[in-house]
C-alpha atoms as a PDB file:
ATOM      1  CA  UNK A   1     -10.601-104.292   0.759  1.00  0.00           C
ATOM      2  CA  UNK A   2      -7.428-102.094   0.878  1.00  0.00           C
ATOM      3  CA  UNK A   3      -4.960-105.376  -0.103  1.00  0.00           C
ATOM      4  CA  UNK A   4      -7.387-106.075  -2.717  1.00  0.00           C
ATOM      5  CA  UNK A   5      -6.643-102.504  -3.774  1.00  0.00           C
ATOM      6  CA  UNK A   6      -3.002-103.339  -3.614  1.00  0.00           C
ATOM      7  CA  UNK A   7      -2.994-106.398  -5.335  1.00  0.00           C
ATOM      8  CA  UNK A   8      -5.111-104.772  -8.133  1.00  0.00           C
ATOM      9  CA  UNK A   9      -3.026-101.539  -8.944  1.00  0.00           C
ATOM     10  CA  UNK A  10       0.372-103.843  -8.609  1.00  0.00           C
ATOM     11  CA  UNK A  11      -1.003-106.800 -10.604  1.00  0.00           C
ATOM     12  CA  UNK A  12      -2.313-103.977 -13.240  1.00  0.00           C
ATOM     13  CA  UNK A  13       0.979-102.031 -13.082  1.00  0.00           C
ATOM     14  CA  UNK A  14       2.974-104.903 -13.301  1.00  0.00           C
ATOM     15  CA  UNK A  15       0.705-106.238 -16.459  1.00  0.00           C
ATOM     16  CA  UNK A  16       0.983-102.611 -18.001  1.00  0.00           C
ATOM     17  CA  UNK A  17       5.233-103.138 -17.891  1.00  0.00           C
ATOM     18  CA  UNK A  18       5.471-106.267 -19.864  1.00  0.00           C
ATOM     19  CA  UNK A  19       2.987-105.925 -22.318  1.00  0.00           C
ATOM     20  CA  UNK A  20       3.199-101.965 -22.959  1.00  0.00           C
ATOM     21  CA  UNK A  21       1.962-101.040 -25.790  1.00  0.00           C
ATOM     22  CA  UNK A  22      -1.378-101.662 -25.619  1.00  0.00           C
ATOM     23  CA  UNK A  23      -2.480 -98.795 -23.399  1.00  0.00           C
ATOM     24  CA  UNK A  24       0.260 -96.965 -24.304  1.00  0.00           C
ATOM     25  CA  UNK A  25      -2.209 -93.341 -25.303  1.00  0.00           C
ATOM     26  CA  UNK A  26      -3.570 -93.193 -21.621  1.00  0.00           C
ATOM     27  CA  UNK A  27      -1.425 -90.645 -18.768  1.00  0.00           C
ATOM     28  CA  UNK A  28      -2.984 -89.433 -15.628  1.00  0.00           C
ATOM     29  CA  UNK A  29      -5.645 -90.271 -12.896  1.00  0.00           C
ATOM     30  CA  UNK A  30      -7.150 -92.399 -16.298  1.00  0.00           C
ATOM     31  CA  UNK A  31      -4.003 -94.314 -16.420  1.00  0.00           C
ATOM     32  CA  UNK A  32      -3.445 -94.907 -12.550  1.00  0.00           C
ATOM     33  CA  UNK A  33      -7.556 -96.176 -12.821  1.00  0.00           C
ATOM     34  CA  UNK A  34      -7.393 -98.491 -15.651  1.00  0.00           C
ATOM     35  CA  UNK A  35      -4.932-100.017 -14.205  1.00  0.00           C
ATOM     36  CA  UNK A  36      -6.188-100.655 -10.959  1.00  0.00           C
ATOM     37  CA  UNK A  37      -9.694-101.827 -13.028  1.00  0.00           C
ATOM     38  CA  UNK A  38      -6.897-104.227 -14.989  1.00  0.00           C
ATOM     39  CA  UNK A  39      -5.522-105.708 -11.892  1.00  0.00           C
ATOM     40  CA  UNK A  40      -8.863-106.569  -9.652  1.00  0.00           C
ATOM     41  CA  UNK A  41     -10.101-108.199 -13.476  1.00  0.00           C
ATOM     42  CA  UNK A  42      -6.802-109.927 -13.555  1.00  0.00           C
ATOM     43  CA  UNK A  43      -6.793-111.286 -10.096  1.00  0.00           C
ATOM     44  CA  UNK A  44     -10.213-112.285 -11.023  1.00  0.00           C
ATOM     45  CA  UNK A  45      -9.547-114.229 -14.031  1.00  0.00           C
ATOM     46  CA  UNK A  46      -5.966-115.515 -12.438  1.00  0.00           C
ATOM     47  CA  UNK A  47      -8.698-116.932  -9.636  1.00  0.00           C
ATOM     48  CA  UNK A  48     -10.823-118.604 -12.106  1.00  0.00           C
ATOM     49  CA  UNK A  49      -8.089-120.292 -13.998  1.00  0.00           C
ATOM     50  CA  UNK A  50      -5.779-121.027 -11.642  1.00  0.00           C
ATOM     51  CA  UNK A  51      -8.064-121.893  -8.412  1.00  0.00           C
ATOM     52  CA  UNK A  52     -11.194-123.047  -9.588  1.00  0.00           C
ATOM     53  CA  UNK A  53     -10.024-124.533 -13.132  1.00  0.00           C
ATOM     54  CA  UNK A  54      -6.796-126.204 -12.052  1.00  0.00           C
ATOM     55  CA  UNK A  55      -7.002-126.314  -7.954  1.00  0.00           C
ATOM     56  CA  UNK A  56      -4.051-124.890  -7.612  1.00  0.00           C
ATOM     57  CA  UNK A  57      -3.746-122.075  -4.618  1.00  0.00           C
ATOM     58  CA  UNK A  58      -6.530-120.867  -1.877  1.00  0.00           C
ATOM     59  CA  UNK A  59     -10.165-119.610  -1.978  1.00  0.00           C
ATOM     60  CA  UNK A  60      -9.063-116.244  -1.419  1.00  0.00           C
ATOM     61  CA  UNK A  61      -9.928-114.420  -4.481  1.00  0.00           C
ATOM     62  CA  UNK A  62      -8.045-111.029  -3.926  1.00  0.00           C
ATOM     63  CA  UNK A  63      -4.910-111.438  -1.563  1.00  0.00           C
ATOM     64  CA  UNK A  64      -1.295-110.702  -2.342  1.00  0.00           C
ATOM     65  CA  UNK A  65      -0.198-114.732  -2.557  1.00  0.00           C
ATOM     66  CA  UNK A  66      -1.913-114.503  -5.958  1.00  0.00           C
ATOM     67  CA  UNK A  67       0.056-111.286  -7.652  1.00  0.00           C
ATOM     68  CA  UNK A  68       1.470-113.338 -10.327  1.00  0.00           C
ATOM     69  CA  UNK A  69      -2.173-115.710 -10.926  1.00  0.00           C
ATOM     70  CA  UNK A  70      -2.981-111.844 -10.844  1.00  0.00           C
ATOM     71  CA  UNK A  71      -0.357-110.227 -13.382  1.00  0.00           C
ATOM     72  CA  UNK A  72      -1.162-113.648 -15.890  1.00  0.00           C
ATOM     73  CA  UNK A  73      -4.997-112.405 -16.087  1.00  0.00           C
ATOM     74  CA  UNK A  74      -4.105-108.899 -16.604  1.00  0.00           C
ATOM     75  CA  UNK A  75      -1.939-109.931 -19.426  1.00  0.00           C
ATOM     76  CA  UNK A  76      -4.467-112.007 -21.049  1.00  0.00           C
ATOM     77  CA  UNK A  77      -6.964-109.425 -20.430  1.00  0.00           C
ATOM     78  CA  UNK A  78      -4.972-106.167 -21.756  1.00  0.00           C
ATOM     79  CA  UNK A  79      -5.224-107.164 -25.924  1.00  0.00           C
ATOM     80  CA  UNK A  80      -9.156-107.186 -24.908  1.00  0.00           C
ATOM     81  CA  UNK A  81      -8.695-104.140 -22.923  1.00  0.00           C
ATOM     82  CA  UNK A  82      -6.930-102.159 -25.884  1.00  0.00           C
ATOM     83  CA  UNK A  83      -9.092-103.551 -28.612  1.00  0.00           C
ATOM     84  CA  UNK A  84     -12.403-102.455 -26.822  1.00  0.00           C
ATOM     85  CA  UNK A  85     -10.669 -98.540 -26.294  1.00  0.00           C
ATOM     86  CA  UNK A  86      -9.697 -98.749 -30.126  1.00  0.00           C
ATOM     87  CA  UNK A  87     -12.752 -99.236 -30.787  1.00  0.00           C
ATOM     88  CA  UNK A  88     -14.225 -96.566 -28.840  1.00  0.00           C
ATOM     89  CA  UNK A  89     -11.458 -94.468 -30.008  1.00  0.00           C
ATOM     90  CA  UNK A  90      -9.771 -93.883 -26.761  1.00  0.00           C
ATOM     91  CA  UNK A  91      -6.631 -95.309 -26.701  1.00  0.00           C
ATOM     92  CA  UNK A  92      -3.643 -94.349 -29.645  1.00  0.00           C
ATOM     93  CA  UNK A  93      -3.376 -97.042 -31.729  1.00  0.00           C
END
Protein backbone atom coordinates (compact mmCIF):
# COMPACT_ATOMS: atom_id res chain seq x y z
CA UNK A 1 0.00 0.00 0.00
CA UNK A 2 2.46 2.76 1.10
CA UNK A 3 4.97 2.04 -2.22
CA UNK A 4 1.91 2.09 -4.19
CA UNK A 5 1.46 5.52 -2.62
CA UNK A 6 4.97 6.32 -3.63
CA UNK A 7 4.92 5.18 -6.95
CA UNK A 8 1.61 7.10 -7.51
CA UNK A 9 2.53 10.69 -6.20
CA UNK A 10 6.18 10.26 -8.06
CA UNK A 11 4.77 8.79 -11.29
CA UNK A 12 2.00 11.78 -11.04
CA UNK A 13 4.64 14.39 -10.10
CA UNK A 14 6.93 13.32 -12.53
CA UNK A 15 3.93 13.31 -15.35
CA UNK A 16 2.86 16.87 -14.01
CA UNK A 17 6.84 18.16 -14.94
CA UNK A 18 6.92 17.22 -18.53
CA UNK A 19 3.67 17.88 -19.66
CA UNK A 20 2.82 21.12 -17.44
CA UNK A 21 0.42 22.92 -18.64
CA UNK A 22 -2.39 21.03 -18.44
CA UNK A 23 -3.10 21.29 -14.72
CA UNK A 24 -1.35 24.22 -14.54
CA UNK A 25 -4.69 26.34 -12.39
CA UNK A 26 -4.53 23.74 -9.46
CA UNK A 27 -2.00 24.73 -6.01
CA UNK A 28 -2.44 23.11 -2.70
CA UNK A 29 -3.62 19.84 -0.91
CA UNK A 30 -5.86 19.73 -4.57
CA UNK A 31 -2.68 19.73 -6.45
CA UNK A 32 -0.57 17.28 -4.17
CA UNK A 33 -4.12 14.88 -4.61
CA UNK A 34 -4.60 14.97 -8.23
CA UNK A 35 -1.52 14.06 -8.62
CA UNK A 36 -1.27 11.20 -6.55
CA UNK A 37 -4.99 10.16 -8.29
CA UNK A 38 -2.75 10.77 -11.76
CA UNK A 39 -0.02 8.47 -10.77
CA UNK A 40 -1.99 5.20 -9.25
CA UNK A 41 -4.25 5.79 -12.90
CA UNK A 42 -0.97 5.97 -14.65
CA UNK A 43 0.65 2.99 -13.11
CA UNK A 44 -2.59 1.44 -13.93
CA UNK A 45 -2.76 2.11 -17.51
CA UNK A 46 1.34 1.73 -17.80
CA UNK A 47 0.24 -2.01 -16.35
CA UNK A 48 -2.29 -2.61 -18.93
CA UNK A 49 -0.22 -1.57 -21.85
CA UNK A 50 2.92 -2.52 -21.03
CA UNK A 51 2.28 -5.95 -18.97
CA UNK A 52 -0.76 -7.35 -20.12
CA UNK A 53 -0.77 -5.84 -23.84
CA UNK A 54 2.88 -6.33 -24.71
CA UNK A 55 4.30 -8.89 -21.82
CA UNK A 56 6.81 -6.89 -21.06
CA UNK A 57 7.67 -6.54 -17.04
CA UNK A 58 5.98 -8.43 -13.84
CA UNK A 59 2.41 -8.97 -12.49
CA UNK A 60 2.94 -6.49 -9.96
CA UNK A 61 0.62 -3.77 -10.77
CA UNK A 62 1.85 -0.95 -8.34
CA UNK A 63 5.66 -1.34 -7.41
CA UNK A 64 8.47 1.10 -8.02
CA UNK A 65 10.19 -1.15 -11.10
CA UNK A 66 7.28 0.30 -13.10
CA UNK A 67 7.76 4.35 -12.41
CA UNK A 68 8.41 5.05 -15.94
CA UNK A 69 5.38 2.25 -17.43
CA UNK A 70 3.90 4.59 -14.61
CA UNK A 71 4.96 8.28 -15.72
CA UNK A 72 3.96 7.02 -19.72
CA UNK A 73 0.18 6.44 -18.43
CA UNK A 74 0.08 9.57 -16.53
CA UNK A 75 1.15 11.38 -19.58
CA UNK A 76 -1.34 9.84 -21.77
CA UNK A 77 -3.86 10.27 -19.18
CA UNK A 78 -3.24 14.15 -18.21
CA UNK A 79 -4.87 15.78 -21.83
CA UNK A 80 -8.01 13.57 -20.51
CA UNK A 81 -7.45 14.74 -17.09
CA UNK A 82 -7.39 18.58 -18.11
CA UNK A 83 -10.11 18.32 -20.68
CA UNK A 84 -12.63 16.69 -18.15
CA UNK A 85 -11.65 19.83 -15.36
CA UNK A 86 -12.21 22.33 -18.39
CA UNK A 87 -15.12 21.13 -18.72
CA UNK A 88 -16.23 21.26 -15.28
CA UNK A 89 -14.61 24.54 -15.10
CA UNK A 90 -11.95 23.74 -12.65
CA UNK A 91 -8.82 23.98 -14.06
CA UNK A 92 -7.45 27.59 -15.96
CA UNK A 93 -7.48 27.03 -19.33
Amino acid sequence: MIGALILGFAAGAIGRLLVPDTLSGLSGPRSWLVSLGLGLGGALVGYLIFTVGFGIGDSDVFDLGGLLSAVIGVIILLPFVGIALRMKGRAAP
